[in-house]
Protein backbone atom coordinates (compact mmCIF):
# COMPACT_ATOMS: atom_id res chain seq x y z
CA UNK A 1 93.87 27.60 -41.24
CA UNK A 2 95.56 30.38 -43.01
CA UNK A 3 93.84 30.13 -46.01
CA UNK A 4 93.88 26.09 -46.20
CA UNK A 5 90.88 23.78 -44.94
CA UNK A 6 92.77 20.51 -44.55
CA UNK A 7 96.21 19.41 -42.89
CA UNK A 8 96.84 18.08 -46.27
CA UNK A 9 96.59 20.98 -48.22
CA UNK A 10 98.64 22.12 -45.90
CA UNK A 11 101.76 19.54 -46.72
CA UNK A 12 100.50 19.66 -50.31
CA UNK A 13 101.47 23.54 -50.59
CA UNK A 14 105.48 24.57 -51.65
CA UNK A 15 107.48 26.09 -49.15
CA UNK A 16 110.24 29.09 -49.14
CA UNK A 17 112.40 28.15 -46.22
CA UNK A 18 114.48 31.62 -46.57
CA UNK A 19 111.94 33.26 -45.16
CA UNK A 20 112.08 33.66 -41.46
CA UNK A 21 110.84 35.70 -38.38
CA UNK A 22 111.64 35.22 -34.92
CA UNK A 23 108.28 34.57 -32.98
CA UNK A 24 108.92 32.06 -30.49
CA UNK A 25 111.12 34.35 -28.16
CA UNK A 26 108.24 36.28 -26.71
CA UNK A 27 106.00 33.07 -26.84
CA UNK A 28 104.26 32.36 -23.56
CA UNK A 29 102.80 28.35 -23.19
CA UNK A 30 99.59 28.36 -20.89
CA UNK A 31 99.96 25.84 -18.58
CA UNK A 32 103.89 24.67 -19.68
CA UNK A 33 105.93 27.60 -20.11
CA UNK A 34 108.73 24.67 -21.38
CA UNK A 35 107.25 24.31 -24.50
CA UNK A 36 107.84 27.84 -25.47
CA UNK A 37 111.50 27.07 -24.97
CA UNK A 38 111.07 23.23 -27.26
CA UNK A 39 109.81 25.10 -30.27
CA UNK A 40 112.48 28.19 -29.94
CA UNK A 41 115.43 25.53 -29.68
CA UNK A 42 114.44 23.55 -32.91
CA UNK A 43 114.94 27.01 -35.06
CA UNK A 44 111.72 25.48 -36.64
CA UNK A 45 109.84 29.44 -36.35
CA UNK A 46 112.68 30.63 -38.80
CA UNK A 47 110.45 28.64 -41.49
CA UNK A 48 107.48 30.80 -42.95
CA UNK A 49 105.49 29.89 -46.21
CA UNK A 50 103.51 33.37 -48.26
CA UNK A 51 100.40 31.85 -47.35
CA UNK A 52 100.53 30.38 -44.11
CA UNK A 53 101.06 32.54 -41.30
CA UNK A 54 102.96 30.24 -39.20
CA UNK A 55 103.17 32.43 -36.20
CA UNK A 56 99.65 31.76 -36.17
CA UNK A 57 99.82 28.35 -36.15
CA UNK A 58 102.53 27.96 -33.84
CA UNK A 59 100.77 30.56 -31.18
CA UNK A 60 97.64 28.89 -31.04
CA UNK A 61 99.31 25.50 -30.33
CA UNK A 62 101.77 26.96 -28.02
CA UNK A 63 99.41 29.28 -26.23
CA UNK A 64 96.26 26.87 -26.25
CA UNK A 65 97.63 23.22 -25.46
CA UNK A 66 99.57 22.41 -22.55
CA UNK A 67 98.86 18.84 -22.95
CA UNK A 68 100.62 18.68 -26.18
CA UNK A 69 104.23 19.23 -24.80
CA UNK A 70 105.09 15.37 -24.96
CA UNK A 71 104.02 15.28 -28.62
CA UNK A 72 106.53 18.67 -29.17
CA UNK A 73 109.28 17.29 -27.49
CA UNK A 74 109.23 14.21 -29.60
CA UNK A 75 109.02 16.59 -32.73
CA UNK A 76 112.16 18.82 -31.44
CA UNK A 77 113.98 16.05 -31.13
CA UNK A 78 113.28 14.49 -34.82
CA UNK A 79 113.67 18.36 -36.26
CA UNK A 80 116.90 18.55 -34.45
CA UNK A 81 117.75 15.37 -36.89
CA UNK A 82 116.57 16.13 -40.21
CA UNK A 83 118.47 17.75 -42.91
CA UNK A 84 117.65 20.39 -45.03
CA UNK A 85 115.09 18.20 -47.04
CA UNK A 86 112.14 19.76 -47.88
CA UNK A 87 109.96 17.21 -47.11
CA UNK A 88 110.96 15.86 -43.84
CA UNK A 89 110.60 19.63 -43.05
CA UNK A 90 107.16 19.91 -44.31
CA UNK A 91 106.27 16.36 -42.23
CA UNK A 92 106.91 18.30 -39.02
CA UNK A 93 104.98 20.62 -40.04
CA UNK A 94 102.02 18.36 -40.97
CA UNK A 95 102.24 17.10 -37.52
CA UNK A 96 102.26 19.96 -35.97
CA UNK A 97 98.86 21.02 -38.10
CA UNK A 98 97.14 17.59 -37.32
CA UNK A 99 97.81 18.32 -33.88
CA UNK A 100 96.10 21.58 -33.58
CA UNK A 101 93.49 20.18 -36.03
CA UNK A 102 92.59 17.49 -34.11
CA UNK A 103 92.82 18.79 -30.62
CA UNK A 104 89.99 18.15 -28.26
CA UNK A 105 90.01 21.63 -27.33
CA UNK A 106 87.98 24.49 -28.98
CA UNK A 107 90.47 26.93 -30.83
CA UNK A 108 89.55 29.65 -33.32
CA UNK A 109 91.03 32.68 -34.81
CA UNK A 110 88.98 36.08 -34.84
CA UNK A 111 90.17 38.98 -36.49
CA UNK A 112 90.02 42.85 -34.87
CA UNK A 113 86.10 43.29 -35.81
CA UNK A 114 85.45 39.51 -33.94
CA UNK A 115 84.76 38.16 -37.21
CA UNK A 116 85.52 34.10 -36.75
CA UNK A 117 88.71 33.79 -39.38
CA UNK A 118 88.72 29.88 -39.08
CA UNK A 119 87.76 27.34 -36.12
CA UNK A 120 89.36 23.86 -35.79
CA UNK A 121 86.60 20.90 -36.13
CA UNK A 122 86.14 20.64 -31.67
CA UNK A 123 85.32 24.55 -32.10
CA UNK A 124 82.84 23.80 -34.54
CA UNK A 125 81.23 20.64 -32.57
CA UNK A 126 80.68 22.28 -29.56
CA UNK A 127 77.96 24.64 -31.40
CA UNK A 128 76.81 22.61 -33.30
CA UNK A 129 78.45 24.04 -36.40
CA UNK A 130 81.05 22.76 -39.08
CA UNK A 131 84.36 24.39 -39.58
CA UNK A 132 82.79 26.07 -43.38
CA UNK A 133 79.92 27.46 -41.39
CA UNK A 134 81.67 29.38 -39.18
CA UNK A 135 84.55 31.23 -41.27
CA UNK A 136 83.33 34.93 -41.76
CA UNK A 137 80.80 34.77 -38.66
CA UNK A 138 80.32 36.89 -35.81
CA UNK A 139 81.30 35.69 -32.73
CA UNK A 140 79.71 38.39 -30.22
CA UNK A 141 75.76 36.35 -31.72
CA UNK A 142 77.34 33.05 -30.08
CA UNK A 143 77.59 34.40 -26.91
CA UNK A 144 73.87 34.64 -24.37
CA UNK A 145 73.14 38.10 -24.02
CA UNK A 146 73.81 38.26 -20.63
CA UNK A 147 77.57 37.53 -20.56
CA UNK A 148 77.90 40.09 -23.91
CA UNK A 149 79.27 42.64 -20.71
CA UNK A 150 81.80 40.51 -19.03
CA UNK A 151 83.32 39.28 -22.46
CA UNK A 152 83.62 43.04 -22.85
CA UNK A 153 85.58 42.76 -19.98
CA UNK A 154 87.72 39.94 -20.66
CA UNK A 155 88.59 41.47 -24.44
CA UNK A 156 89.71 44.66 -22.62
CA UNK A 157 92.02 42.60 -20.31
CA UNK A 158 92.83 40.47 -22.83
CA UNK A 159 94.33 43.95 -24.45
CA UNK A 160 96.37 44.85 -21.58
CA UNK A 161 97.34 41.88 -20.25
CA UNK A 162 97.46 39.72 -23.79
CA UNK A 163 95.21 36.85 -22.82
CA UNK A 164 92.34 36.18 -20.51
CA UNK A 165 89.62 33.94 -19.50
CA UNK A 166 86.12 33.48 -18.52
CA UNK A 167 83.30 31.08 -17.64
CA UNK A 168 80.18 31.89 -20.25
CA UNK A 169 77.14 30.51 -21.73
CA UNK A 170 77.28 30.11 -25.09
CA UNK A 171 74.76 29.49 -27.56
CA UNK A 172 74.80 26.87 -30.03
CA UNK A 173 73.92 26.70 -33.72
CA UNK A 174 69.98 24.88 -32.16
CA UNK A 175 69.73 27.22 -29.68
CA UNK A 176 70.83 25.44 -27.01
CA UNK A 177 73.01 26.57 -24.20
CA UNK A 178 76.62 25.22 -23.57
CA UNK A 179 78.44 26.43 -20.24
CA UNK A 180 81.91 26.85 -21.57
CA UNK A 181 85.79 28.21 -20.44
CA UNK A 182 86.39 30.63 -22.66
CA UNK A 183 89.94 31.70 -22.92
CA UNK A 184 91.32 34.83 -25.39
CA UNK A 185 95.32 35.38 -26.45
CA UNK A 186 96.61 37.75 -28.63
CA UNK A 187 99.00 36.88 -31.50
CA UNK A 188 102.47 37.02 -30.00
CA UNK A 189 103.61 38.01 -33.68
CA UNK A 190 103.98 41.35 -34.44
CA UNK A 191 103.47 40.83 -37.87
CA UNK A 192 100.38 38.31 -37.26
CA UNK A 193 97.21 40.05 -38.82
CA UNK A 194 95.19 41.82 -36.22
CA UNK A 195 92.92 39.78 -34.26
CA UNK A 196 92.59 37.15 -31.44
CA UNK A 197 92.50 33.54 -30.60
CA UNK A 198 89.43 31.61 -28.62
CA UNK A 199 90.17 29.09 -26.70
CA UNK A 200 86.68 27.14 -25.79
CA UNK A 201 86.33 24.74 -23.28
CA UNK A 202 83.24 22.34 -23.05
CA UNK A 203 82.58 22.76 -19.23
CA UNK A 204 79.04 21.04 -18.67
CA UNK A 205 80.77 17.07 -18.42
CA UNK A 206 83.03 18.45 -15.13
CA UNK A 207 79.48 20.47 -13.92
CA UNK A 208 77.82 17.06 -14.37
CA UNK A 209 80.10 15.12 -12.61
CA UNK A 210 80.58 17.76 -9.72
CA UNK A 211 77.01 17.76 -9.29
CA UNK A 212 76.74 13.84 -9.16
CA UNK A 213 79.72 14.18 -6.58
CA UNK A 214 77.30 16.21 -4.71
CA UNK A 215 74.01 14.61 -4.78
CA UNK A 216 76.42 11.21 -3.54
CA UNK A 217 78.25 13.50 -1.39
CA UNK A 218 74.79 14.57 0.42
CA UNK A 219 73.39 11.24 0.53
CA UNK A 220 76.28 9.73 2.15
CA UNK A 221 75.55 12.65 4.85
CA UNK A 222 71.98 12.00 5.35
CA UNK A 223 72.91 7.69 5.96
CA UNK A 224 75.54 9.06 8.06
CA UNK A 225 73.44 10.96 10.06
CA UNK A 226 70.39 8.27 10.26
CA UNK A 227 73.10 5.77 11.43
CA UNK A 228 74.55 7.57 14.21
CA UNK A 229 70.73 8.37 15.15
CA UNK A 230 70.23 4.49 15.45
CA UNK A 231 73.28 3.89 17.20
CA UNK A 232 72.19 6.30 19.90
CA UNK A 233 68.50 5.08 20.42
CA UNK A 234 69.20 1.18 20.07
CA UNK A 235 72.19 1.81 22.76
CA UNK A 236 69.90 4.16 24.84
CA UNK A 237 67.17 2.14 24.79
CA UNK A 238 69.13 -1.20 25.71
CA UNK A 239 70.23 0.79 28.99
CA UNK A 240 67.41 0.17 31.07
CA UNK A 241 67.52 -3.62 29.90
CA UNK A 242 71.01 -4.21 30.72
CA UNK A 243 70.54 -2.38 34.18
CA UNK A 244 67.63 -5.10 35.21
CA UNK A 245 69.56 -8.12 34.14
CA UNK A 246 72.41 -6.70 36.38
CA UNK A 247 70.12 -5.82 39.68
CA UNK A 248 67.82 -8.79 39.31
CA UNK A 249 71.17 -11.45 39.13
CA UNK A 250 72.14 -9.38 41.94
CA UNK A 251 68.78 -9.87 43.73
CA UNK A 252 68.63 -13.21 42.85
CA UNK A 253 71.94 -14.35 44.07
CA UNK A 254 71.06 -12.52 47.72
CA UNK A 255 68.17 -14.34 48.09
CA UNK A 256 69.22 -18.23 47.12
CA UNK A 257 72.39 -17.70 49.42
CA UNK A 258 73.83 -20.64 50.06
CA UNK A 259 71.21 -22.82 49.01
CA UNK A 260 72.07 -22.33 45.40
CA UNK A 261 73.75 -25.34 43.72
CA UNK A 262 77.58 -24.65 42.34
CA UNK A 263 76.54 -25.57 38.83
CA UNK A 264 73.69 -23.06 39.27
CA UNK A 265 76.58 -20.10 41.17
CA UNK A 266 78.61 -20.56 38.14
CA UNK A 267 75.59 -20.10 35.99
CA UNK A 268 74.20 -16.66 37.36
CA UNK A 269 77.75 -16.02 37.55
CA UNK A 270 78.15 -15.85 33.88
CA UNK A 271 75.14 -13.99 33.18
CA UNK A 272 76.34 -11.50 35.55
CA UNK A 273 79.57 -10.96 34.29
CA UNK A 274 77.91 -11.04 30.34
CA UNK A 275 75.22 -8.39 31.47
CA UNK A 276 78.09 -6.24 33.09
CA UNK A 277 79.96 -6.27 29.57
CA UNK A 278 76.32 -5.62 27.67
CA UNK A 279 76.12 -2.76 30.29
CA UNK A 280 79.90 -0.91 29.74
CA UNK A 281 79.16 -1.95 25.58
CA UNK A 282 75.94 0.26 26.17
CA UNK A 283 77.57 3.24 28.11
CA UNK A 284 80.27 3.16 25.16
CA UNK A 285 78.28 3.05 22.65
CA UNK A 286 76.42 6.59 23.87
CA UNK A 287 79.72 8.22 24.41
CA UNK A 288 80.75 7.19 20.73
CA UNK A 289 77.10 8.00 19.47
CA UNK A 290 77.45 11.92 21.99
CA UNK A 291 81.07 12.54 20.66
CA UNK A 292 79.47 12.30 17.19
CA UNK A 293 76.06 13.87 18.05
CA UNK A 294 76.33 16.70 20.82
CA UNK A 295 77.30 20.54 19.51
CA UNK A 296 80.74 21.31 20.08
CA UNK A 297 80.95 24.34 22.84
CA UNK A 298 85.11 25.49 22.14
CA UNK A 299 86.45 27.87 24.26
CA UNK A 300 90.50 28.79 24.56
CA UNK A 301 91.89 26.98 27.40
CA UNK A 302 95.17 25.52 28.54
CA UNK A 303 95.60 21.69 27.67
CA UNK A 304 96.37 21.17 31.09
CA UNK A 305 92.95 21.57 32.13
CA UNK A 306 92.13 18.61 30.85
CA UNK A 307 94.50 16.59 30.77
CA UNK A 308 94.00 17.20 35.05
CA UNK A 309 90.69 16.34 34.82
CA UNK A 310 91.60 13.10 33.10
CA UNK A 311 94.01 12.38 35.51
CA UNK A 312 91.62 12.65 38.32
CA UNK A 313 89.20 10.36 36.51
CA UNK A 314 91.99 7.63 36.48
CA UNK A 315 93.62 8.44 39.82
CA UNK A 316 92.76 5.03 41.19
CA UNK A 317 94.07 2.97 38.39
CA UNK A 318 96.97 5.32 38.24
CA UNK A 319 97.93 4.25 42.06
CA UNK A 320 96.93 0.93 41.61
CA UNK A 321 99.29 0.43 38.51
CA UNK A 322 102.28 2.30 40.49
CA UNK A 323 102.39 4.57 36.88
CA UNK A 324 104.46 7.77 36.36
CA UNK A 325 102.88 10.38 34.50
CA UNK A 326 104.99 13.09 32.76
CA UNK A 327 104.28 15.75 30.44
CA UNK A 328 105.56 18.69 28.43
CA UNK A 329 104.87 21.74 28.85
CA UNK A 330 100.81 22.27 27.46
CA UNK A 331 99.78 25.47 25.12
CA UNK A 332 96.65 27.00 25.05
CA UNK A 333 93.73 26.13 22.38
CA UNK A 334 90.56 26.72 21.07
CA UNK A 335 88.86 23.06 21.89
CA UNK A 336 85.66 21.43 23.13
CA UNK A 337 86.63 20.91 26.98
CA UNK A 338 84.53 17.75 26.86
CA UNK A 339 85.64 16.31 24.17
CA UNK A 340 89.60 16.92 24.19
CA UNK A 341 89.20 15.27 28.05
CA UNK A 342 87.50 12.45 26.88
CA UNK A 343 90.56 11.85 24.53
CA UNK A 344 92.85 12.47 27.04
CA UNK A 345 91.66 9.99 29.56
CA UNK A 346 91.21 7.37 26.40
CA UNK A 347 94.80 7.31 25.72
CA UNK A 348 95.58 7.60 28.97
CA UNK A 349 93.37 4.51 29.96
CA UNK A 350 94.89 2.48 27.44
CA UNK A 351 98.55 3.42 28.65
CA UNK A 352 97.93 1.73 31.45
CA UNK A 353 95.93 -1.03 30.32
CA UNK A 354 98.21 -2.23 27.68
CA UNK A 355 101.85 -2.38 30.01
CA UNK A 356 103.19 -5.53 31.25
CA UNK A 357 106.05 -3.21 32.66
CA UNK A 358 106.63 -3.42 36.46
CA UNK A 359 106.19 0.47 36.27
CA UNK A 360 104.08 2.33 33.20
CA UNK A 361 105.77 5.21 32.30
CA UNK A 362 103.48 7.35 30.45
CA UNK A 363 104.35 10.69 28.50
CA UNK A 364 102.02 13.59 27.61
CA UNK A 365 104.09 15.21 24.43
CA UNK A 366 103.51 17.99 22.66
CA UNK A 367 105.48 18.98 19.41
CA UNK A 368 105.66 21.74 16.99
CA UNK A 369 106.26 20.61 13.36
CA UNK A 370 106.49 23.02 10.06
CA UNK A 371 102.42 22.70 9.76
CA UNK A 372 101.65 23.01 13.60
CA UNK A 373 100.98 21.42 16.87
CA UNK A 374 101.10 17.90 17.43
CA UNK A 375 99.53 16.46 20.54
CA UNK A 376 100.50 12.73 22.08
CA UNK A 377 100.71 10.42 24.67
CA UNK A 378 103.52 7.54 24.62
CA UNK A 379 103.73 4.82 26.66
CA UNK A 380 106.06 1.72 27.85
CA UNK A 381 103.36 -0.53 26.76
CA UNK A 382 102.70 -3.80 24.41
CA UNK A 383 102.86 -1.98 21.49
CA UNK A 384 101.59 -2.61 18.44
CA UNK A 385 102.25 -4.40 15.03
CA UNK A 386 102.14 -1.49 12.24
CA UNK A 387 99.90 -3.57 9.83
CA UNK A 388 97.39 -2.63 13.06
CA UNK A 389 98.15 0.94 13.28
CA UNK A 390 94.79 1.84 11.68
CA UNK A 391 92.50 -0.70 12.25
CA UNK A 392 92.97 -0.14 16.39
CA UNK A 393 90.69 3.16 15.67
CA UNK A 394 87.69 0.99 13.91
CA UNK A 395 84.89 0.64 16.56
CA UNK A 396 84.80 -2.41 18.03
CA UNK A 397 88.21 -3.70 16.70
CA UNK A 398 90.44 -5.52 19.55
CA UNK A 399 94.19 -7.00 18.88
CA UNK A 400 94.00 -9.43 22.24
CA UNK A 401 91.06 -11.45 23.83
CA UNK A 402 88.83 -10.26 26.85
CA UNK A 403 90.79 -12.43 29.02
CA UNK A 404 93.59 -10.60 28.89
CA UNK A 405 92.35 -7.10 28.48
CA UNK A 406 89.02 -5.84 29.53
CA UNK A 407 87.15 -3.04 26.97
CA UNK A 408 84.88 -3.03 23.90
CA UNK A 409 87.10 -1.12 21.40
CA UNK A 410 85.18 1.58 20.83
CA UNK A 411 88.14 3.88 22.93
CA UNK A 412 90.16 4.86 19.86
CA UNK A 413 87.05 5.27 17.80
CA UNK A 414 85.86 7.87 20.52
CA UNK A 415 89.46 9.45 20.29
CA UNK A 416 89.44 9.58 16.39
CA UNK A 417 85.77 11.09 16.16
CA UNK A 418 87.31 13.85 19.12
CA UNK A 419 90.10 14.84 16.53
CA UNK A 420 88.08 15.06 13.71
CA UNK A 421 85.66 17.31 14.86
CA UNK A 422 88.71 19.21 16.02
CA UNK A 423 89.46 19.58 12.06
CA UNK A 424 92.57 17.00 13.19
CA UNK A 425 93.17 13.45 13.23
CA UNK A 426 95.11 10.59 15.07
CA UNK A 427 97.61 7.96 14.63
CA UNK A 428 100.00 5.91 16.39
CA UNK A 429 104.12 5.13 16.17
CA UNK A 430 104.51 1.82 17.54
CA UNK A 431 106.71 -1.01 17.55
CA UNK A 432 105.86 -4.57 19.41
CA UNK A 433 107.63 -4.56 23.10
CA UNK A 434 108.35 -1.04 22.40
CA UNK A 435 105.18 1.21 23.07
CA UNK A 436 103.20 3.24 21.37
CA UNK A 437 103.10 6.80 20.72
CA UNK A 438 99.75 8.31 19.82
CA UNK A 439 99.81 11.62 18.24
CA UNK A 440 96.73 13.95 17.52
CA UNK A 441 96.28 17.48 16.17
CA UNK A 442 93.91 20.09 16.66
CA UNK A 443 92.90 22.61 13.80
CA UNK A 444 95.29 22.19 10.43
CA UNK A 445 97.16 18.26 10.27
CA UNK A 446 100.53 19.07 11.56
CA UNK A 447 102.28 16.52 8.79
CA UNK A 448 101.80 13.10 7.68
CA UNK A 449 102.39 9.95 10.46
């Protein structure tokens, strides 16, 4: 680097400290503008040697490695200590060298003609080349021929602009491609010789990993998809099953009459009552497996469509329960008709269901936060313990026994695969004794719950 090889023939070389330029001023730090501002306040660019261009060194650190502002600070801060010793001076110094020469990163120094002046050891690795080999070589040859044009293009920005970057092949010293970041500054010196820094970043590890995120990614789809394709046949073919042992208990009770034994009542009495559950588990099951499955048909409607036709579906329970319904004022939206009124009359079921009020009082919100419209229902119910307030939306997941509430807990799963598909999701505010307030959005999340 500036005529030495070695960090130590760097320390090893005398030093006229009365020789000074001011650099740093116009010095821009890619990724932590900040650091510009350490390395102006330690005075430390006011210290040049004859042979080392300094404003070199300093650019290409400053300009090149973001990640190195920790390591700067701590050097500020022991520069802003030292006296006018020599060689504590020269030990900053020798940091500051190591740094750059042992940065993970790629960094070389081209003059105007693209000639490589000198490369740190990364540079070097990354084709396949040693920092000796490279000094005096063309860099345009390391390039594949087909990105020769748009490195054109990023040295003519580079010009106007003084840096730019790129994504190019590159060609290493077997021959071998290496998909790399490449990133060009100019010297922020005035006095710096003419040329360029190279900033080279390895990217093939992040394309390997994105690609392995993929491949899992995809896979996870496919099991997804083969699950929910199970779900719907097992459930759809129990059906017709569950339907017989229903009827045929039926049947059978009409015919014994009374001639059937109590012990025997109780019996077909039990199977009845299990084959009725098996039955509403099976009709869930194919409205979770349809929510997931069937295309989604939007059209822009008012919410109060269906949250209307939800109503109607629960009008008996609603009278039987003695329930007040109130609700804001509903927008428009782009939804799935079926869908949105399926989570509708969910939340509205379990409003209901879960009140040991004399009189549920039930509340269809709507709010508008800084991120958009959020959707709800709340309630004068049970409520909830918070440690719950995400497992409730798990198929199959129940807080309380059959014996006190009828369902299969596959509800809230419904309702969480309706928001989803909306691009939204769902959540709940709840308190024991308190109610619940479950709050959906459609489109963008409108805020965190």
């Amino acid at each position: 680097m500036g005529g030495w090889r070695t960090p130590e023939e760097v320390l090893a070389s005398p030093m006229d400290p009365t020789r000074s330029i001011d650099i740093l001023g116009r010095l821009q730090v890619r990724g932590a503008v900040a650091l510009g501002a350490v390395l102006a306040s330690t005075g430390l660019a006011r210290l040049i040697h004859a042979d080392l261009t300094l404003p070199v060194l300093v650019a290409a650190v400053a300009a090149g490695l973001a990640w190195l502002y920790p390591l700067f600070r701590q050097l500020r801060d022991r520069y802003l200590s030292l006296s006018s010793d020599e060689e504590e001076v020269r030990e900053v110094l020798g940091d500051m060298v190591s740094a750059v020469w042992g940065s993970v990163e790629g960094i070389a120094r081209l003059d105007d003609k693209g000639n490589y002046l000198w490369v740190n050891p990364s540079y070097a690795k990354m084709l396949g080349f040693t920092p000796e080999e490279m000094k005096g070589m063309p860099g345009r040859p390391r390039v594949h021929p087909d990105d020769v044009p748009r490195v054109k293009e990023t040295y003519q920005q580079m010009e106007e602009t003084g840096r730019a970057s790129a994504d190019v092949t590159t060609i290493r010293k077997d021959d071998s491609y290496l998909f790399t970041r490449m990133e060009l500054a100019k010297p922020l010196n005035e006095n710096a010789r003419p040329g360029f820094f190279l900033f080279l970043e390895d990217l093939a590890e992040s394309q390997e990993i994105e690609a392995a995120l993929a491949r899992k990614s995809h896979e996870l789809v496919r099991l997804n998809s083969e699950l929910e394709q199970f779900a719907y046949i097992a459930a759809h073919d129990l059906r017709e099953p569950t339907r017989k042992i229903v009827s045929f208990s039926a049947l059978l009770q009409t015919d014994l009459g009374g001639d059937l034994p109590e012990a025997a009542r109780k019996d077909l009495h039990f199977i009845m009552d299990a084959a009725r559950r098996m039955e509403q588990l099976v009709h869930d099951l194919l409205a979770l497996s349809r929510t997931s499955r069937s295309a989604m048909v939007t059209e822009t409607l008012g919410l109060d469509e269906c949250v209307d036709a939800a109503l109607e579906a629960l009008a008996l329970k609603i009278e039987e329960a003695g329930a007040e319904i109130f609700r804001d004022p509903l927008p428009e939206v782009e939804v799935d008709r079926t869908l949105i009124t399926q989570l509708y009359q969910n939340l509205l079921s379990n409003a209901l269901k879960f009140c040991n009020a004399e009189q549920p009082r039930v509340h269809i919100t709507v709010e508008r936060n800084g991120q958009g419209l959020v959707l709800g229902v709340r309630d004068n119910g049970i409520g909830i313990e918070p440690e719950y307030a995400k497992q409730i939306f798990q198929p199959f997941k129940r807080l309380h026994g059959r014996s006190e509430y009828e369902g299969t807990g596959i509800g809230l799963a419904i309702c969480q695969k309706a928001a989803e598909r909306h691009h939204g999701r769902i959540w709940v505010e709840s308190e024991p004794a308190k109610g619940s307030h479950f709050k959906f959005t459609i489109g963008e999340p409108g805020g965190n719950p």
